[in-house]
N, C-alpha and C. Protein backbone atom coordinates (compact mmCIF):
# COMPACT_ATOMS: atom_id res chain seq x y z
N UNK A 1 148.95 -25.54 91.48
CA UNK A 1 149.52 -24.22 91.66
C UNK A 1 148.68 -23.21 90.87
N UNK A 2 148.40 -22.25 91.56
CA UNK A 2 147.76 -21.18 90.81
C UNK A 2 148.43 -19.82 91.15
N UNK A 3 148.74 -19.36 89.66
CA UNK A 3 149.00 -17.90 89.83
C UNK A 3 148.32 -16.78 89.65
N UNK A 4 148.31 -15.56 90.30
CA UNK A 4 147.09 -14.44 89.96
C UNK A 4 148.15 -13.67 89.43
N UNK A 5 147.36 -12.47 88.86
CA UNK A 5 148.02 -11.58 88.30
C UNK A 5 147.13 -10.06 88.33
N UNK A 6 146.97 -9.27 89.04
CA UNK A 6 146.31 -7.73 89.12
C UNK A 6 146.90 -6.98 87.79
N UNK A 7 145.46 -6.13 87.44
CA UNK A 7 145.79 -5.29 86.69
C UNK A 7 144.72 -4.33 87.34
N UNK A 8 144.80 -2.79 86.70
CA UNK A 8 143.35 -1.62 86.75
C UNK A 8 144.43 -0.61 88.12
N UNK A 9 144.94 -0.77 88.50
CA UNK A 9 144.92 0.24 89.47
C UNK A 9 145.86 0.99 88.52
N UNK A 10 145.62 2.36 89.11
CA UNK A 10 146.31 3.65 88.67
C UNK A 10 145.97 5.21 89.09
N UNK A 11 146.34 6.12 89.25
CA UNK A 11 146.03 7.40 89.70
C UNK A 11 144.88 7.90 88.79
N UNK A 12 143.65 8.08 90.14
CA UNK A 12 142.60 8.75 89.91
C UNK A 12 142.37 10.00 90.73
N UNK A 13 141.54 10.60 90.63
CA UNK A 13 140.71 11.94 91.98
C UNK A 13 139.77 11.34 92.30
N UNK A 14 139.79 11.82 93.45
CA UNK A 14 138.60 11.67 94.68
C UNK A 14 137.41 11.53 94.11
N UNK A 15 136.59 10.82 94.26
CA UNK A 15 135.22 10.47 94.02
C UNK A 15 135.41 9.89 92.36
N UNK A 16 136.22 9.04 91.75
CA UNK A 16 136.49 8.38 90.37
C UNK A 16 136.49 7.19 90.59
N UNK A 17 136.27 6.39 89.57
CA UNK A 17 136.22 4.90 89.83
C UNK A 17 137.64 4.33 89.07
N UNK A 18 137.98 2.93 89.89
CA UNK A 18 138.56 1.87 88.83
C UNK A 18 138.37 0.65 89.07
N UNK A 19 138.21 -0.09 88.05
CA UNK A 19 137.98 -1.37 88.31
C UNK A 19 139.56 -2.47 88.17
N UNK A 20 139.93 -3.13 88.89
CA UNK A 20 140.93 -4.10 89.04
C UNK A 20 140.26 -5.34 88.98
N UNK A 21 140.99 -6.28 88.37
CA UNK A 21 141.09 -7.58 87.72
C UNK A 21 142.23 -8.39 87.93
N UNK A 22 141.97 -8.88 88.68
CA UNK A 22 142.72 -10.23 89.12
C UNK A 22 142.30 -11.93 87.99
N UNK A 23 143.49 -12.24 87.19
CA UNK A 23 143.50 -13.18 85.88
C UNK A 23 143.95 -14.40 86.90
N UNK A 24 143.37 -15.42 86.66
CA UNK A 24 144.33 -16.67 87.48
C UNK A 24 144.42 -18.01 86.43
N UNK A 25 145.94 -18.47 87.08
CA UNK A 25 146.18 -19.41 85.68
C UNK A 25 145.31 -20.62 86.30
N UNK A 26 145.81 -21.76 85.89
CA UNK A 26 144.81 -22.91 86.01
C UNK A 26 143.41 -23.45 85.70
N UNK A 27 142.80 -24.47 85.58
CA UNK A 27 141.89 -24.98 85.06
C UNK A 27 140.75 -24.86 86.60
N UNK A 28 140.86 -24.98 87.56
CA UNK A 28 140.21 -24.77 88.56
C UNK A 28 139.66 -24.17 89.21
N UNK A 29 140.16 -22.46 88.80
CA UNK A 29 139.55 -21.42 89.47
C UNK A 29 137.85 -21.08 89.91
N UNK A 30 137.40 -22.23 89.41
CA UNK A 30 135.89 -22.14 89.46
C UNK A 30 135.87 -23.04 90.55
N UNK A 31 136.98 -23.19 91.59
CA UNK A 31 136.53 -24.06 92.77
C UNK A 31 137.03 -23.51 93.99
N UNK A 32 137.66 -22.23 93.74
CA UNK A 32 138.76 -21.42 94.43
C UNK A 32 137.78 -20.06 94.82
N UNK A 33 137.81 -20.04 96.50
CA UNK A 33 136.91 -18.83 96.65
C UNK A 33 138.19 -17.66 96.95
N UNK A 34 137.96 -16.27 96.77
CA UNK A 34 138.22 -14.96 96.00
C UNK A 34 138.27 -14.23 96.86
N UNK A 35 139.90 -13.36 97.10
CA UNK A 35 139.13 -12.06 98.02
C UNK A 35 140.29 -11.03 97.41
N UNK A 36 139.97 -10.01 97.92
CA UNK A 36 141.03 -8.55 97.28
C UNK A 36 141.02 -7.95 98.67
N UNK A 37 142.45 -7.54 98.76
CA UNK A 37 143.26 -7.32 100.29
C UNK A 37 143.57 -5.88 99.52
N UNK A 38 144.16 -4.90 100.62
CA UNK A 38 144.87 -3.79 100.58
C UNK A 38 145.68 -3.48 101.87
N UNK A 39 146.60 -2.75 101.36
CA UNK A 39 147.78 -2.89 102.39
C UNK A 39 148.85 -1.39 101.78
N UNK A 40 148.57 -0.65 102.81
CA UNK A 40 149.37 1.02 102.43
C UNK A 40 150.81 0.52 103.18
N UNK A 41 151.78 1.28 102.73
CA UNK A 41 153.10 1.50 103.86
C UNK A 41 153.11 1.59 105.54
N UNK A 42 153.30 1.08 106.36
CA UNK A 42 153.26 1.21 107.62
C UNK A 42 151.65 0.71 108.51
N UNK A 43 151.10 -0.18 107.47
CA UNK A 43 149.37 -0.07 107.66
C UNK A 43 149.63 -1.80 107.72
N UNK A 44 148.57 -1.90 108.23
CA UNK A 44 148.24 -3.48 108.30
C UNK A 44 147.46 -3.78 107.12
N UNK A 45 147.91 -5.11 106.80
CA UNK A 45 146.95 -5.77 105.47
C UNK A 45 145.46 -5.61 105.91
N UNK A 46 144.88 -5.60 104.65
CA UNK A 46 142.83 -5.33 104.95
C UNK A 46 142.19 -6.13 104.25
N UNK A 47 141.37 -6.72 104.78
CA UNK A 47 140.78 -7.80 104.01
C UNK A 47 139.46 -6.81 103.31
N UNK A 48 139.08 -6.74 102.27
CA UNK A 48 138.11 -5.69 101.32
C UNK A 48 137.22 -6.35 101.08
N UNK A 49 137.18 -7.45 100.27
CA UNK A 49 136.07 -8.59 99.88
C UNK A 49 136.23 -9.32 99.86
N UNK A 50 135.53 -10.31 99.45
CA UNK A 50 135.56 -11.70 99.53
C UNK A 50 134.47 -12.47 98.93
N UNK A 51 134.21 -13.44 97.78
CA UNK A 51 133.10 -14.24 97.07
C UNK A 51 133.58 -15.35 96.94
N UNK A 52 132.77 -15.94 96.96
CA UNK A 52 132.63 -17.63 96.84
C UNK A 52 132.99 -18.12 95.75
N UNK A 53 132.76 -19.56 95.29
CA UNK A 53 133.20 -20.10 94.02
C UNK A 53 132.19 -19.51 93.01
N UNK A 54 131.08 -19.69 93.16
CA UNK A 54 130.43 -19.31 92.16
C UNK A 54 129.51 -17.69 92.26
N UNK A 55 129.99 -16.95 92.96
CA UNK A 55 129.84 -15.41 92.82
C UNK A 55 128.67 -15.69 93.69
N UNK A 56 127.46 -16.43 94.21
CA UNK A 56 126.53 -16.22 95.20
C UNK A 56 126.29 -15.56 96.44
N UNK A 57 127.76 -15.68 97.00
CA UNK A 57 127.67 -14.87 98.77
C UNK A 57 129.03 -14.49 98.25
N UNK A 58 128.65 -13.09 98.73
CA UNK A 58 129.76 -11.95 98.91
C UNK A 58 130.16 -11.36 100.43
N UNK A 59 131.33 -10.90 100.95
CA UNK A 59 131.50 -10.32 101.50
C UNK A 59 132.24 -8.85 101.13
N UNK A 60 131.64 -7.59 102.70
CA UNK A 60 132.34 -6.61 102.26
C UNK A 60 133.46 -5.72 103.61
N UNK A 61 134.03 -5.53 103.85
CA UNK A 61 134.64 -4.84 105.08
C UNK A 61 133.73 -3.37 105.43
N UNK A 62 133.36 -2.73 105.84
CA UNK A 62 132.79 -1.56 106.57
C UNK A 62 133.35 -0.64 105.75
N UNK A 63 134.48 -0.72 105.81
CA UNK A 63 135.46 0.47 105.06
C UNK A 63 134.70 1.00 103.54
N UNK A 64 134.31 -0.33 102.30
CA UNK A 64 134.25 -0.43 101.27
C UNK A 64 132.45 -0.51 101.00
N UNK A 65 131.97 -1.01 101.98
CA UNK A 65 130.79 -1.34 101.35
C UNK A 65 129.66 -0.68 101.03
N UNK A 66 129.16 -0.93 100.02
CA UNK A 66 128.23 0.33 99.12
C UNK A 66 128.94 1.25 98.05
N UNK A 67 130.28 0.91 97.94
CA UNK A 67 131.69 1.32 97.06
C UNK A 67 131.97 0.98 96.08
N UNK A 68 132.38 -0.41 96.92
CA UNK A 68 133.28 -1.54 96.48
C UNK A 68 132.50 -2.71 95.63
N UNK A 69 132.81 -3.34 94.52
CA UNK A 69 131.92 -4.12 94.52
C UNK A 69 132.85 -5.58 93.88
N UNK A 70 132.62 -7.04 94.44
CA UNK A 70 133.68 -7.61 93.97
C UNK A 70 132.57 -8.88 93.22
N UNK A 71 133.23 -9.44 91.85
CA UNK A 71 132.51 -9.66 91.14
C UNK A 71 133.19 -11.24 90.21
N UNK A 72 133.11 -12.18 89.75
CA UNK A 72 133.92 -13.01 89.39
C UNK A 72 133.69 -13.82 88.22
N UNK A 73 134.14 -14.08 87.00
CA UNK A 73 133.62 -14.64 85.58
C UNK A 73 134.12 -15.97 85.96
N UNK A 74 133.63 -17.29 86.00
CA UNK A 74 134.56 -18.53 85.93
C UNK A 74 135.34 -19.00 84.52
N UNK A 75 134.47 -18.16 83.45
CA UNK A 75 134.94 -18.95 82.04
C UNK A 75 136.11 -17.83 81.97
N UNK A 76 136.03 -16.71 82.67
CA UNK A 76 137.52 -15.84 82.15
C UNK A 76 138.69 -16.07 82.80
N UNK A 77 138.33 -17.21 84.11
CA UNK A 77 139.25 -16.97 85.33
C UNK A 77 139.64 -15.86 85.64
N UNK A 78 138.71 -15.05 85.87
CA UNK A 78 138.92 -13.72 86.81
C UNK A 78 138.39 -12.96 87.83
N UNK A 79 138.58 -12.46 88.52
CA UNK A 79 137.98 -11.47 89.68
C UNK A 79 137.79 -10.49 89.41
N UNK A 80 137.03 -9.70 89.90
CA UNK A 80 136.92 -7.91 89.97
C UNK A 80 136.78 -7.14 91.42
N UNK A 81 136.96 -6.02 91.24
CA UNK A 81 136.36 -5.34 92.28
C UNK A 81 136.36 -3.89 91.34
N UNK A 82 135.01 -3.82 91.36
CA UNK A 82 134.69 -2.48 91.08
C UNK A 82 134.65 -1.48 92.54
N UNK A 83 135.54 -0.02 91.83
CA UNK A 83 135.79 0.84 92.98
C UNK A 83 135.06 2.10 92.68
N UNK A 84 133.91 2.34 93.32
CA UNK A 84 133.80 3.81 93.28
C UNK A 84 133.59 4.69 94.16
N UNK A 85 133.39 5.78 94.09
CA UNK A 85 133.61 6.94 94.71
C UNK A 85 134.86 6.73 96.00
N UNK A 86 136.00 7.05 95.27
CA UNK A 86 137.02 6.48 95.81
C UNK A 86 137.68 8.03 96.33
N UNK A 87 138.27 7.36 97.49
CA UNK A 87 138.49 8.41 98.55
C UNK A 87 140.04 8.44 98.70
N UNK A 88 140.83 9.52 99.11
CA UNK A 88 142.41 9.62 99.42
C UNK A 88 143.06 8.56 100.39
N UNK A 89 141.81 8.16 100.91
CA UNK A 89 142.31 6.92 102.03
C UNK A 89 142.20 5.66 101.70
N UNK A 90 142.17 6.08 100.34
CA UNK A 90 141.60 4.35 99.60
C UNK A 90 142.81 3.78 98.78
N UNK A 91 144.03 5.30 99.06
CA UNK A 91 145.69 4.80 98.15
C UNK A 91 146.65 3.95 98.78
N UNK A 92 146.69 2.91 98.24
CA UNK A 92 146.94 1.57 98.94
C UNK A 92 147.57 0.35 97.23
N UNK A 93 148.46 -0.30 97.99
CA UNK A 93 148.62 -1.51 96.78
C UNK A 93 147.43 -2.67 96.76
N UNK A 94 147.25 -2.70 96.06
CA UNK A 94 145.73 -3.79 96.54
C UNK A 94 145.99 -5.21 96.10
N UNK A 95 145.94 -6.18 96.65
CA UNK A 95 146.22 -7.91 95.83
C UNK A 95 144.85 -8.63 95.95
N UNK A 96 145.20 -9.63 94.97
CA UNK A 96 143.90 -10.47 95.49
C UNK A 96 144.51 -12.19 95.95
N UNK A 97 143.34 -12.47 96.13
CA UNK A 97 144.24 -14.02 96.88
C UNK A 97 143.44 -14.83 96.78
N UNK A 98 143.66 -15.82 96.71
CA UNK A 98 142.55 -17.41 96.97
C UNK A 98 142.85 -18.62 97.49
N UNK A 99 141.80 -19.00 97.40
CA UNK A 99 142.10 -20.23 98.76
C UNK A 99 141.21 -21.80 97.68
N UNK A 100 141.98 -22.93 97.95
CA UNK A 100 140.64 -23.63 97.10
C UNK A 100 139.88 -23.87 98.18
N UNK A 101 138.57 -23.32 98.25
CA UNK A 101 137.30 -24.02 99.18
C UNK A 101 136.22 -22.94 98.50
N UNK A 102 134.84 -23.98 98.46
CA UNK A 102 133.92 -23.08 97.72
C UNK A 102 133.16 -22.04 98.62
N UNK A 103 133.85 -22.07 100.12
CA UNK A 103 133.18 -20.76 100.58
C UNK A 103 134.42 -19.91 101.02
N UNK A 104 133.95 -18.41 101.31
CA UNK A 104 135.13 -17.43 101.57
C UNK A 104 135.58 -17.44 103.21
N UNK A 105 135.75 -18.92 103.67
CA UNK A 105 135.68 -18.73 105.36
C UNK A 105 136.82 -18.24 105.37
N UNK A 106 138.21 -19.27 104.78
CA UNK A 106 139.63 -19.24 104.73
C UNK A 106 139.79 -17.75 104.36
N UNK A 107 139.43 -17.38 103.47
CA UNK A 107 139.39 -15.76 102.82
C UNK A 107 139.60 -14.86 104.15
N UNK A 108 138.79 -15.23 105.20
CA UNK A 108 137.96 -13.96 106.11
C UNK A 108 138.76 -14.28 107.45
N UNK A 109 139.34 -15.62 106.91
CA UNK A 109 140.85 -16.06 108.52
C UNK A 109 141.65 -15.81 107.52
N UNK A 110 142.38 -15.44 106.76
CA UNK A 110 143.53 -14.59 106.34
C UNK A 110 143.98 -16.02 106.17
N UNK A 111 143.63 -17.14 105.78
CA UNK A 111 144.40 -18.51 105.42
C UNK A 111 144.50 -18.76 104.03
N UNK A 112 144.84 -17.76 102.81
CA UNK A 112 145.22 -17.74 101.65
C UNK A 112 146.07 -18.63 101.30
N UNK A 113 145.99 -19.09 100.77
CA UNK A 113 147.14 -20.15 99.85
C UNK A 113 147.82 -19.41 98.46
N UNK A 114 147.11 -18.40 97.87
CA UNK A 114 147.98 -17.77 96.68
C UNK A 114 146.94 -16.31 96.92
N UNK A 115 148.81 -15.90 96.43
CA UNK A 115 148.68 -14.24 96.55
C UNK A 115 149.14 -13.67 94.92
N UNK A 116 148.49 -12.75 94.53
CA UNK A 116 149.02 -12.05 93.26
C UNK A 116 150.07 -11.10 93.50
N UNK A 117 150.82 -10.15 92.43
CA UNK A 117 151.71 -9.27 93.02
C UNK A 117 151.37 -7.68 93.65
N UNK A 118 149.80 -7.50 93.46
CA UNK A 118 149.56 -6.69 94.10
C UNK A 118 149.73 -4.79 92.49
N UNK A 119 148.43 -4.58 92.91
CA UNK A 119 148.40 -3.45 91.88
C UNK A 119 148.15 -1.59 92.79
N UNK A 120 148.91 -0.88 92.43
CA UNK A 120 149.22 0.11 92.81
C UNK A 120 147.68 1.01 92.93
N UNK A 121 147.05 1.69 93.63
CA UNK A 121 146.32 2.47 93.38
C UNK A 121 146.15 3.86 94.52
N UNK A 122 146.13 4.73 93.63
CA UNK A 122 146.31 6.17 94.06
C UNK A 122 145.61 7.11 93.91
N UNK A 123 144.92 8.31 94.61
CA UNK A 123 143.44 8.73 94.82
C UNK A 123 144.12 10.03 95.06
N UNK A 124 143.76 11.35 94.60
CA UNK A 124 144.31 12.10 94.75
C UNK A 124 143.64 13.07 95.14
N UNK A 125 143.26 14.05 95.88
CA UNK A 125 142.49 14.81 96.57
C UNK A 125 141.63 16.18 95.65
């Protein structure tokens, strides 16, 4: 069982950065590939990124990329996604999720096995 946990989101302006951090419990996370979803009110979930076990191949959605940047420590058990130049359309709860397999296929078919509770972030014009 693995649990995540988001932190970093919070109200910024348009064109500001934040970085969110996704902590995961367990001894394994270095075998568990990584992605960070977003999902507004009335909006469909979005898959944002996605990295492998050991940070080598990344993915990015269209939306984010050249932005977004998602990033992963194994000795901290954690994720990142650095956000910048962040836009009003970018205010959304954001989670991250993982799957155990050392590539992000499961990630990119929405076949997550653990979800965090998801961190608030808000962009203000």
């Amino acid at each position: 069982q693995v649990q995540l946990v988001e932190s970093g989101g919070g109200l910024v302006q348009a064109g500001g950065s934040l970085r969110l951090s996704c902590a995961a419990s367990g001894r394994t996370f270095g075998t568990y590939a990584m992605g960070w979803f977003r999902q507004a009110p009335g909006k469909e979930r979005e898959l944002l990124a996605a990295i492998n076990w050991n940070g080598g191949r990344t993915y990015y959605a269209d939306s984010v990329k050249g932005r977004f940047t998602i990033s992963r420590d194994n000795g901290k058990n954690t994720v990142y996604l650095q956000m910048n130049s962040l836009k009003p359309e970018d205010t959304s709860m954001y989670y991250c999720a993982a799957d155990r397999a050392y590539d992000y296929g499961p990630i990119l078919r929405n076949e997550n096995e653990y979800w965090g509770q998801g961190t608030q972030v808000t962009v203000s014009s």
